[in-house]
Structures are given as structure tokens and as C-alpha cells.
C-alpha atoms as a PDB file:
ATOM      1  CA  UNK A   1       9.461   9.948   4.738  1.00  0.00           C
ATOM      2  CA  UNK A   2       7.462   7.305   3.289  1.00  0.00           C
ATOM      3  CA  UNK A   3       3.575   7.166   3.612  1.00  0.00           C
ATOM      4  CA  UNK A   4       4.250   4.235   6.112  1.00  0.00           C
ATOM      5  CA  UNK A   5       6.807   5.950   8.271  1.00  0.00           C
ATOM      6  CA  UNK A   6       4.383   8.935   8.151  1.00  0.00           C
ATOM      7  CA  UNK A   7       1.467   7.316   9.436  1.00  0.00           C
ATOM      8  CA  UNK A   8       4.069   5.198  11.954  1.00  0.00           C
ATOM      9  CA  UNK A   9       5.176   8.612  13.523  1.00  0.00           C
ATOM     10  CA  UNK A  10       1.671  10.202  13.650  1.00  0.00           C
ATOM     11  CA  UNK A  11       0.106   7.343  15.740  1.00  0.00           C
ATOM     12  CA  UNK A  12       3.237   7.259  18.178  1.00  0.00           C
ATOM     13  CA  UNK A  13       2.490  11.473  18.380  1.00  0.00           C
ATOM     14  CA  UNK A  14      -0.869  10.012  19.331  1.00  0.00           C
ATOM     15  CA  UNK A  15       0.306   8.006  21.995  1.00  0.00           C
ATOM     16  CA  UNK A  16      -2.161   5.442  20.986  1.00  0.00           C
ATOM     17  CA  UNK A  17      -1.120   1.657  19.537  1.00  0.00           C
ATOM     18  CA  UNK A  18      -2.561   0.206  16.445  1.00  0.00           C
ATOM     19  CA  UNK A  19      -0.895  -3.033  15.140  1.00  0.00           C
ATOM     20  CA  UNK A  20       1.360  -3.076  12.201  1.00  0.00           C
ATOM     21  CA  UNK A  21      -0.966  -4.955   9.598  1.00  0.00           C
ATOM     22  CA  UNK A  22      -4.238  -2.086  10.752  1.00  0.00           C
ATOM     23  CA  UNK A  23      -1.091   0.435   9.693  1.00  0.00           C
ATOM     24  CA  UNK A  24      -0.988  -1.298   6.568  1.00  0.00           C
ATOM     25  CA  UNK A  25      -4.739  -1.822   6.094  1.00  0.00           C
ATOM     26  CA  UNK A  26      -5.320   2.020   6.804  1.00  0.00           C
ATOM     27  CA  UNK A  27      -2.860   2.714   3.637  1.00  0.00           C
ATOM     28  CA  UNK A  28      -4.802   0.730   1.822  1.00  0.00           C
ATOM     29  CA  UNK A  29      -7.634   2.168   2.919  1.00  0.00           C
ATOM     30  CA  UNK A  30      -6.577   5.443   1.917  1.00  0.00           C
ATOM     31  CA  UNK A  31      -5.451   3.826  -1.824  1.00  0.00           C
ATOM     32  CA  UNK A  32      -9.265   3.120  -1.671  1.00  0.00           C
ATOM     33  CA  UNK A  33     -10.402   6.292  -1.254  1.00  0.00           C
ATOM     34  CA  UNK A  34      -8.439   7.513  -3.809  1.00  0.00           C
ATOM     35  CA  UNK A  35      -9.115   5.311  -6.502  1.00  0.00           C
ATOM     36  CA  UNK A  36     -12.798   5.811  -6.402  1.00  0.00           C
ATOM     37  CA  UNK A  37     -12.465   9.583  -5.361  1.00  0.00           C
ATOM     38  CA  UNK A  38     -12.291  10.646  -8.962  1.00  0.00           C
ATOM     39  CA  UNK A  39     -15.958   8.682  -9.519  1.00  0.00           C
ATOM     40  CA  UNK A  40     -17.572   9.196  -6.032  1.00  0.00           C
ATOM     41  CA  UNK A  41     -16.280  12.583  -5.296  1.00  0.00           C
ATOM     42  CA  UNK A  42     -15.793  11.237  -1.526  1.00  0.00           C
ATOM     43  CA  UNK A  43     -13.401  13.719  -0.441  1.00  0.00           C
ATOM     44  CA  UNK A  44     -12.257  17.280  -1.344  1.00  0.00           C
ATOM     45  CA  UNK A  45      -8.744  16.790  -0.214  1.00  0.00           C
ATOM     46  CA  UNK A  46      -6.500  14.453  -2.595  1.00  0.00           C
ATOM     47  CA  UNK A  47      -3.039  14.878  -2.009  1.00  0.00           C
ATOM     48  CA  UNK A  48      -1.980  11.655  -0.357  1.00  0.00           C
ATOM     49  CA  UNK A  49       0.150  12.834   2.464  1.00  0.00           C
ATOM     50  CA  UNK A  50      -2.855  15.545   3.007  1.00  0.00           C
ATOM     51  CA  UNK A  51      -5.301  12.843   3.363  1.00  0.00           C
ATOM     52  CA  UNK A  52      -3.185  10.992   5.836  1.00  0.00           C
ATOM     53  CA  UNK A  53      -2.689  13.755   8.383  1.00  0.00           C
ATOM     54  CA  UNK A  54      -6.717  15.425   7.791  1.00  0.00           C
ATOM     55  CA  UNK A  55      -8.289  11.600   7.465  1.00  0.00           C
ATOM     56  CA  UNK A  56      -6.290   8.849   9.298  1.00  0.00           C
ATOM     57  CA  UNK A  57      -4.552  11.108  12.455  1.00  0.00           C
ATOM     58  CA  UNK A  58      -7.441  13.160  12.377  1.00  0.00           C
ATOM     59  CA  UNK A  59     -10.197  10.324  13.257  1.00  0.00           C
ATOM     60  CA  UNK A  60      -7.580   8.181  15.289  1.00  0.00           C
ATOM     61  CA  UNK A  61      -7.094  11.525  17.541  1.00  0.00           C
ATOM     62  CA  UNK A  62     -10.259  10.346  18.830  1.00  0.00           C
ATOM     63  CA  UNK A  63      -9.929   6.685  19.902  1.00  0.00           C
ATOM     64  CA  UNK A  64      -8.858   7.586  23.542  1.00  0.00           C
ATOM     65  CA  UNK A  65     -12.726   8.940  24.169  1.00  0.00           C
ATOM     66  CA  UNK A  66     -14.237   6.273  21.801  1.00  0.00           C
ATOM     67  CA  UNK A  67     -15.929   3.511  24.720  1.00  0.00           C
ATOM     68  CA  UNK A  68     -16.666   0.530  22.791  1.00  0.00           C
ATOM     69  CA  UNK A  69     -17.867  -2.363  22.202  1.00  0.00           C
ATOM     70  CA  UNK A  70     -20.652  -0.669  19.873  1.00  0.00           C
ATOM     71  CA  UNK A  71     -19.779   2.450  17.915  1.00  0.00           C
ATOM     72  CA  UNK A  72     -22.239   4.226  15.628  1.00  0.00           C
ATOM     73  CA  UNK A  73     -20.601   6.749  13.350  1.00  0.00           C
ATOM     74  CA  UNK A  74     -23.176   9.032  11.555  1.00  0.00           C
ATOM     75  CA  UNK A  75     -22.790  10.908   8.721  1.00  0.00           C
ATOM     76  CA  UNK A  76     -19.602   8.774   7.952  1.00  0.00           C
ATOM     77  CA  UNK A  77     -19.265   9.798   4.057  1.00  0.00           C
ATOM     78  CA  UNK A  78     -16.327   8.151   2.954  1.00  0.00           C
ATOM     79  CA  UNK A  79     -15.981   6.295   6.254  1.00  0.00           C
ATOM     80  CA  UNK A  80     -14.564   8.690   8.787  1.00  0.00           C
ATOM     81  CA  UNK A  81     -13.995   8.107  11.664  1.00  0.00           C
ATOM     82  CA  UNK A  82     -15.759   5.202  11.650  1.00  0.00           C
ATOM     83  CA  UNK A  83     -12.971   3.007   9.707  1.00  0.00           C
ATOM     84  CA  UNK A  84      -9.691   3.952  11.222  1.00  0.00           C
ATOM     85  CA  UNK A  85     -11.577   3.006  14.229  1.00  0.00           C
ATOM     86  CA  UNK A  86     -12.432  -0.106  13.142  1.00  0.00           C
ATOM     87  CA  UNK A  87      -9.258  -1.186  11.790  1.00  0.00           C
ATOM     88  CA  UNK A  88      -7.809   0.337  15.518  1.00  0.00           C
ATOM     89  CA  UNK A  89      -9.680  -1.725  17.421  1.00  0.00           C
ATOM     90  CA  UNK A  90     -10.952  -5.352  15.822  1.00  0.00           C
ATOM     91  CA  UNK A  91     -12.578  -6.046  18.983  1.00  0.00           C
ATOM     92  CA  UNK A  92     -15.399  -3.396  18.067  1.00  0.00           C
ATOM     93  CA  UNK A  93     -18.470  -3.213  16.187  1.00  0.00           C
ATOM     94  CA  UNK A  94     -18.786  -0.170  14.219  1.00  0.00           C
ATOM     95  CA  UNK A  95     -21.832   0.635  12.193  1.00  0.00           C
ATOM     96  CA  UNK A  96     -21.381   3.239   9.564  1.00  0.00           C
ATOM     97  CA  UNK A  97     -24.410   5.158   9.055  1.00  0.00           C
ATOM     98  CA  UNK A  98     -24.542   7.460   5.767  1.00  0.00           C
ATOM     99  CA  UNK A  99     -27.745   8.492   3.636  1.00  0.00           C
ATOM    100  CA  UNK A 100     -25.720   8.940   0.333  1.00  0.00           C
ATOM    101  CA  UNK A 101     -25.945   6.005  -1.641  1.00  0.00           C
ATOM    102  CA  UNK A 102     -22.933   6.513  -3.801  1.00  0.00           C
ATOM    103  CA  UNK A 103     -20.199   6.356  -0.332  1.00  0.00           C
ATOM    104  CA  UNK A 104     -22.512   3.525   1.007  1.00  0.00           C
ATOM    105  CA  UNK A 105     -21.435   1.646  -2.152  1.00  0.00           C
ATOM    106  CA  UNK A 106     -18.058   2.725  -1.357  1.00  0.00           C
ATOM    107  CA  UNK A 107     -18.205   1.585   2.393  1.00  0.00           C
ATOM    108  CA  UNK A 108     -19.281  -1.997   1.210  1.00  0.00           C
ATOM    109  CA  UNK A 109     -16.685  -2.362  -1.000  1.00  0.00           C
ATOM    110  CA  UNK A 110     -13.952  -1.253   1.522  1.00  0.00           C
ATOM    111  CA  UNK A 111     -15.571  -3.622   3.781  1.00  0.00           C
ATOM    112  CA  UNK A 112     -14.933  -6.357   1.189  1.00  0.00           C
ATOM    113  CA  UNK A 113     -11.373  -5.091   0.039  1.00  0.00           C
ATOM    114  CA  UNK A 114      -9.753  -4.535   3.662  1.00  0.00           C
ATOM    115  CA  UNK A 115     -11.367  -7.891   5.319  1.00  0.00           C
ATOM    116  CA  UNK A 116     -13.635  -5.608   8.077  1.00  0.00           C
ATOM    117  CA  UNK A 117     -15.417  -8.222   9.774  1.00  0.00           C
ATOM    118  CA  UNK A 118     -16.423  -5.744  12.217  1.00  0.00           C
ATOM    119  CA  UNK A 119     -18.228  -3.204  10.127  1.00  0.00           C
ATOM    120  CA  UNK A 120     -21.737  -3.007   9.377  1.00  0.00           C
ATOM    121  CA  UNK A 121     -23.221  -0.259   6.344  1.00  0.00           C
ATOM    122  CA  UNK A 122     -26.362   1.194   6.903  1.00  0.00           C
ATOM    123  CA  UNK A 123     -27.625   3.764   3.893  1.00  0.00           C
ATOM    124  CA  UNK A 124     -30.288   5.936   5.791  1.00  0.00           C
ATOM    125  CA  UNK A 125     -31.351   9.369   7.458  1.00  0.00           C
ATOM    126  CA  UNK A 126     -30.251   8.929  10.770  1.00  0.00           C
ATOM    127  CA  UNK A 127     -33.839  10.068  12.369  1.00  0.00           C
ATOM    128  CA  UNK A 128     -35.429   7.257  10.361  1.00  0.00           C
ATOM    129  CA  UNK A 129     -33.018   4.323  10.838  1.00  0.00           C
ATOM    130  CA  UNK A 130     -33.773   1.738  13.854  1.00  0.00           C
ATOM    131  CA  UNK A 131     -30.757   0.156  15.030  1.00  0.00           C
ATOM    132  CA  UNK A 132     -31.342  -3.138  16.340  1.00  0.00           C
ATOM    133  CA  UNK A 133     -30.056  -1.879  19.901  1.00  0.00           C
ATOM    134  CA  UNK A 134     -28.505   1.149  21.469  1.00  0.00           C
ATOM    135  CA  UNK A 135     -24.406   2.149  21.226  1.00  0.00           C
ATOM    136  CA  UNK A 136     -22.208   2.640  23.677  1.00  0.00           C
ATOM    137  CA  UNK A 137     -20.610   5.300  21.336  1.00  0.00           C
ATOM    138  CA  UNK A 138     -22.156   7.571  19.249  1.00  0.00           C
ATOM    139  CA  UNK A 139     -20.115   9.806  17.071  1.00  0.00           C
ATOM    140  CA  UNK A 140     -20.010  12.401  14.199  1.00  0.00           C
ATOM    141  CA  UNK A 141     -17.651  14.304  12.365  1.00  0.00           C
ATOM    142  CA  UNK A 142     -18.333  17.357  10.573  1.00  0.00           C
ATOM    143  CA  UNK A 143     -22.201  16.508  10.437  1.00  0.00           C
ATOM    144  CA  UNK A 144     -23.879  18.730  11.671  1.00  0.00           C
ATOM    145  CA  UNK A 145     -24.321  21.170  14.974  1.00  0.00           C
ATOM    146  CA  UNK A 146     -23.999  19.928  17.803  1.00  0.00           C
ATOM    147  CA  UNK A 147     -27.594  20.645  18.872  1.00  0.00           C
ATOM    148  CA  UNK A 148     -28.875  18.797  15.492  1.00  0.00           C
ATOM    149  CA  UNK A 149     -26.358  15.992  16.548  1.00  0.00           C
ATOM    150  CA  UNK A 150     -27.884  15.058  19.619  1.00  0.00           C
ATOM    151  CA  UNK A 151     -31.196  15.652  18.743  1.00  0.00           C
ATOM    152  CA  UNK A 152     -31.426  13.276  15.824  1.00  0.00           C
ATOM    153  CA  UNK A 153     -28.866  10.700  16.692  1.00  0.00           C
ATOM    154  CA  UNK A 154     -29.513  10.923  20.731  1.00  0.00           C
ATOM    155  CA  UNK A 155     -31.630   8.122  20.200  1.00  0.00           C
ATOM    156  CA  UNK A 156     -29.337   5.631  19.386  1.00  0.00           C
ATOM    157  CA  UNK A 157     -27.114   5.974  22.164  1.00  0.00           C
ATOM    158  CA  UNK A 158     -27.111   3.742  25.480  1.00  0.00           C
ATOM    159  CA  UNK A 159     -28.216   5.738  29.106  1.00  0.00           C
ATOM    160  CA  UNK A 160     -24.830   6.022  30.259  1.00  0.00           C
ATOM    161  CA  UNK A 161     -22.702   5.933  26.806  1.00  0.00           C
ATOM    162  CA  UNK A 162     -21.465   9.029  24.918  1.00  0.00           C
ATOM    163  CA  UNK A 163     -22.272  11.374  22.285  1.00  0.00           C
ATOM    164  CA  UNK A 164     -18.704  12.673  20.414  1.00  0.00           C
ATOM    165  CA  UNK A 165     -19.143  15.575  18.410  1.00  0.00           C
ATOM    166  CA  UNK A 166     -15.709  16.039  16.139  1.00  0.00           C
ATOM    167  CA  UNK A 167     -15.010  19.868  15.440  1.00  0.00           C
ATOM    168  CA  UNK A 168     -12.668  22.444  14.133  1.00  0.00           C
ATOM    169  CA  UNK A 169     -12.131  25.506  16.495  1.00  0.00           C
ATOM    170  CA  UNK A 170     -13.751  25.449  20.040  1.00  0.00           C
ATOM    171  CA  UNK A 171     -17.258  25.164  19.375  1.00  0.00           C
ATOM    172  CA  UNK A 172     -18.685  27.955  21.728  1.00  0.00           C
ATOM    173  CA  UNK A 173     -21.923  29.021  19.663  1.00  0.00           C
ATOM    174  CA  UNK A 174     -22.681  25.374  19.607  1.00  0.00           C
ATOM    175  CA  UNK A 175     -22.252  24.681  22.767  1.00  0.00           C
ATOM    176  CA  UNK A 176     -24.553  27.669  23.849  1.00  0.00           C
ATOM    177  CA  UNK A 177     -27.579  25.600  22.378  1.00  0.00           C
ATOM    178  CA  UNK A 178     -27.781  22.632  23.778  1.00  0.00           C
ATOM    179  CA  UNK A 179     -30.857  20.182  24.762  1.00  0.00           C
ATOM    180  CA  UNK A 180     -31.608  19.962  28.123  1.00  0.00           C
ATOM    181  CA  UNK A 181     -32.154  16.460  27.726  1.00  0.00           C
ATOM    182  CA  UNK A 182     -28.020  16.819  27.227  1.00  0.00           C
ATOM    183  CA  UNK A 183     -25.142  17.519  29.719  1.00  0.00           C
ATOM    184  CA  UNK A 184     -21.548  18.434  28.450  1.00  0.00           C
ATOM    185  CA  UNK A 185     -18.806  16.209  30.037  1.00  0.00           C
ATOM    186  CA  UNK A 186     -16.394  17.959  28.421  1.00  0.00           C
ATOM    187  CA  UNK A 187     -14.671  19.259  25.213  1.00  0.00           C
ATOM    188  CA  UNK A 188     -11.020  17.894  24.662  1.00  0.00           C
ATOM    189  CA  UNK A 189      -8.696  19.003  22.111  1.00  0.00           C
ATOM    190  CA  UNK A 190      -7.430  17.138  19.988  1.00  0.00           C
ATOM    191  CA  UNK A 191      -3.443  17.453  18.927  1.00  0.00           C
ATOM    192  CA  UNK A 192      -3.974  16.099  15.460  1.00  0.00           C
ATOM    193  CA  UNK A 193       0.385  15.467  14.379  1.00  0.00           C
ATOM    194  CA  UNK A 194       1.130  17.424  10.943  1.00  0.00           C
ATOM    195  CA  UNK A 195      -2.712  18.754  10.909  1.00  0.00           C
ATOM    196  CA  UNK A 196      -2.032  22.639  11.770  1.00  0.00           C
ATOM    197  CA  UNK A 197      -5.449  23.107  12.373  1.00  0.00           C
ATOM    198  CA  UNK A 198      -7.484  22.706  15.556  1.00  0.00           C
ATOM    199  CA  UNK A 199      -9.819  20.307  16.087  1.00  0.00           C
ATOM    200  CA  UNK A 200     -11.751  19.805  19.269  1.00  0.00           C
ATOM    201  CA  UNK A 201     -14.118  16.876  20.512  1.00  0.00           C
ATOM    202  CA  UNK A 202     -17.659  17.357  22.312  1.00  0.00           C
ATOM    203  CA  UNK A 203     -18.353  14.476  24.865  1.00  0.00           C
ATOM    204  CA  UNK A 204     -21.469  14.386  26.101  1.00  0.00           C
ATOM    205  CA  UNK A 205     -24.323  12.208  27.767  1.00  0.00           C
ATOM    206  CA  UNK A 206     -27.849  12.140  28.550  1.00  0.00           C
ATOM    207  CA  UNK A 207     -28.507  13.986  31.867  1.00  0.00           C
ATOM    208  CA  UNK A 208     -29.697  11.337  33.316  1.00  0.00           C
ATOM    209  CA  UNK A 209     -27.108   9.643  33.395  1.00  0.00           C
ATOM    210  CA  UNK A 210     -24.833  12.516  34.179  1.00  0.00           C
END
């Protein structure tokens, strides 16, 4: 199967729905990470159909536990899962958050090159930024532990909005060393199509607001 039919048949898998032209704008997404891979080293995994199933199914996997309208995505390197999001759901605003300067370059120009009018680049440490106000969503993906997670990018999330920590196996060591500042709603797994790998996703929320 083509690319297109590929990517097609994984979001259906997902049960999710993405319109046809964010189908085609996430290929050419992926084009874009692949042209400048070779310069910006933005990702270890290259193969095309490789980078469809671990990048694009991977991150959309999420959506259903994504609450929007404002999504903060730290640690986003080449912009995952922050763009696949975006393109998702155009009724969003994402902010990508990343301190390396080269994939913030990277993240502008995608910005530019697939039309995201809903996607704002911010190059910074994520315990010195100041976002203008709180998200309703805040999520990482392969950042850092959990505890770190929350800790540094707690901040920046609204009383009653969500924390989404993206993972491989279940994270039970993790989980084990939480804040108390933090409650776990719970930890879904995620059926990534074509993966063969598990991935899970933290949810979790201030316990206040628990």
C-alpha cells in the first residue's frame, strides 16, 4: 500500500477522523522531516513507512485524551505530538515548546510550509518559559519521568486540565514517584496500528482538582 492508504487505514484502526487534506498535510509533514533529518538529526528512525506508524499513529493514538482548546506539548523535538495534533484538530492552539534551537528552526519552517495557523514555537527550558496563560492540555512524549514531567511543566497547566505523559511499557517505577501535589486519573494504552510496541499514556491532574 501506498504511504496514503497507509496512513488512511491507521487512523480508521484509530477510530478517530482527521480530514482528507490534514492526511495529506501530515505526509507532507513527514517529507519535512525527512528532508531536513539528514542536517538536523531530528529523528533516529528514517525509513518512511517506519516513521509513519512510530510518528504520525503514534502521536494521533493520543487525540481521544487530548482536551483542547489550548495544548502545550513540551519537549516536542521534531514536533511530536504536538503537530499531528494540530493538523487533527484546526480548531486548537498548540504551542510547541522545545529548548533545542536547531528543531525550533525546524518547527517554524513547518509552520510556514504546511499553512499551521494554529501553532505557536517557543525555544526554551520549560521551567523558565512563562506562557501567557495556563493549558487545558499539557503533554510530553518521551521527555522525561513522569515525576520530572509534572514537576517542571505542572505549572503551565489549568486547575482542572490534564497532564499526558506518552510512554513505552506500563510505567510502574514512574508511577511509584509521584508528587503529591499530583493524582493519577488513569493510564490508558494505547493500540498504536502497525507499531508492535506498547505504548501507554499517563493522565493526570492536580489534586485539587481531582
Amino acid at each position: 500500500m501506498s504511504l496514503a492508504a497507509d496512513l488512511a487505514a491507521g487512523i480508521a484502526a484509530l477510530g478517530i477522523s482527521v480530514p482528507a487534506d490534514a492526511q495529506q498535510r501530515l505526509l507532507d509533514y513527514l517529507a519535512l522531516i525527512g528532508k531536513w533529518n539528514k542536517a538536523y538529526n531530528l529523528t533516529a528512525v528514517r525509513e518512511p513507512k517506519k516513521m509513519l506508524t512510530h510518528h504520525l499513529l503514534d502521536s494521533l493514538a493520543v487525540l481521544p485524551h487530548v482536551h483542547g482548546p489550548r495544548v502545550l506539548d513540551v519537549g516536542t523535538g521534531a514536533g511530536l505530538p504536538g503537530i499531528p495534533l494540530a493538523l487533527a484538530r484546526p480548531d486548537w492552539q498548540i504551542t510547541l515548546l522545545d529548548s533545542n534551537q536547531k528543531k525550533t528552526t525546524f518547527l517554524r519552517q513547518a509552520m510556514i510550509e504546511l499553512q499551521l495557523g494554529n501553532v505557536e514555537v517557543a525555544c526554551a527550558r520549560v521551567e523558565a518559559w512563562s506562557a501567557p496563560q495556563p493549558f487545558n492540555t499539557v503533554v510530553s512524549r518521551a521527555f522525561s519521568e513522569i515525576s520530572e514531567f509534572l514537576a517542571l511543566a505542572g505549572k503551565h497547566c489549568v486547575k482542572d486540565g490534564v497532564m499526558i505523559a506518552m510512554k513505552g511499557i506500563y510505567p510502574r517505577d514512574e508511577l511509584a514517584h509521584l508528587p503529591s501535589e499530583f493524582n493519577l486519573r488513569s493510564v490508558v494504552t494505547l493500540n498504536v496500528p502497525g507499531l508492535g510496541a506498547e505504548r501507554h499514556a499517563a493522565l493526570l491532574q492536580l489534586a485539587a482538582a481531582a
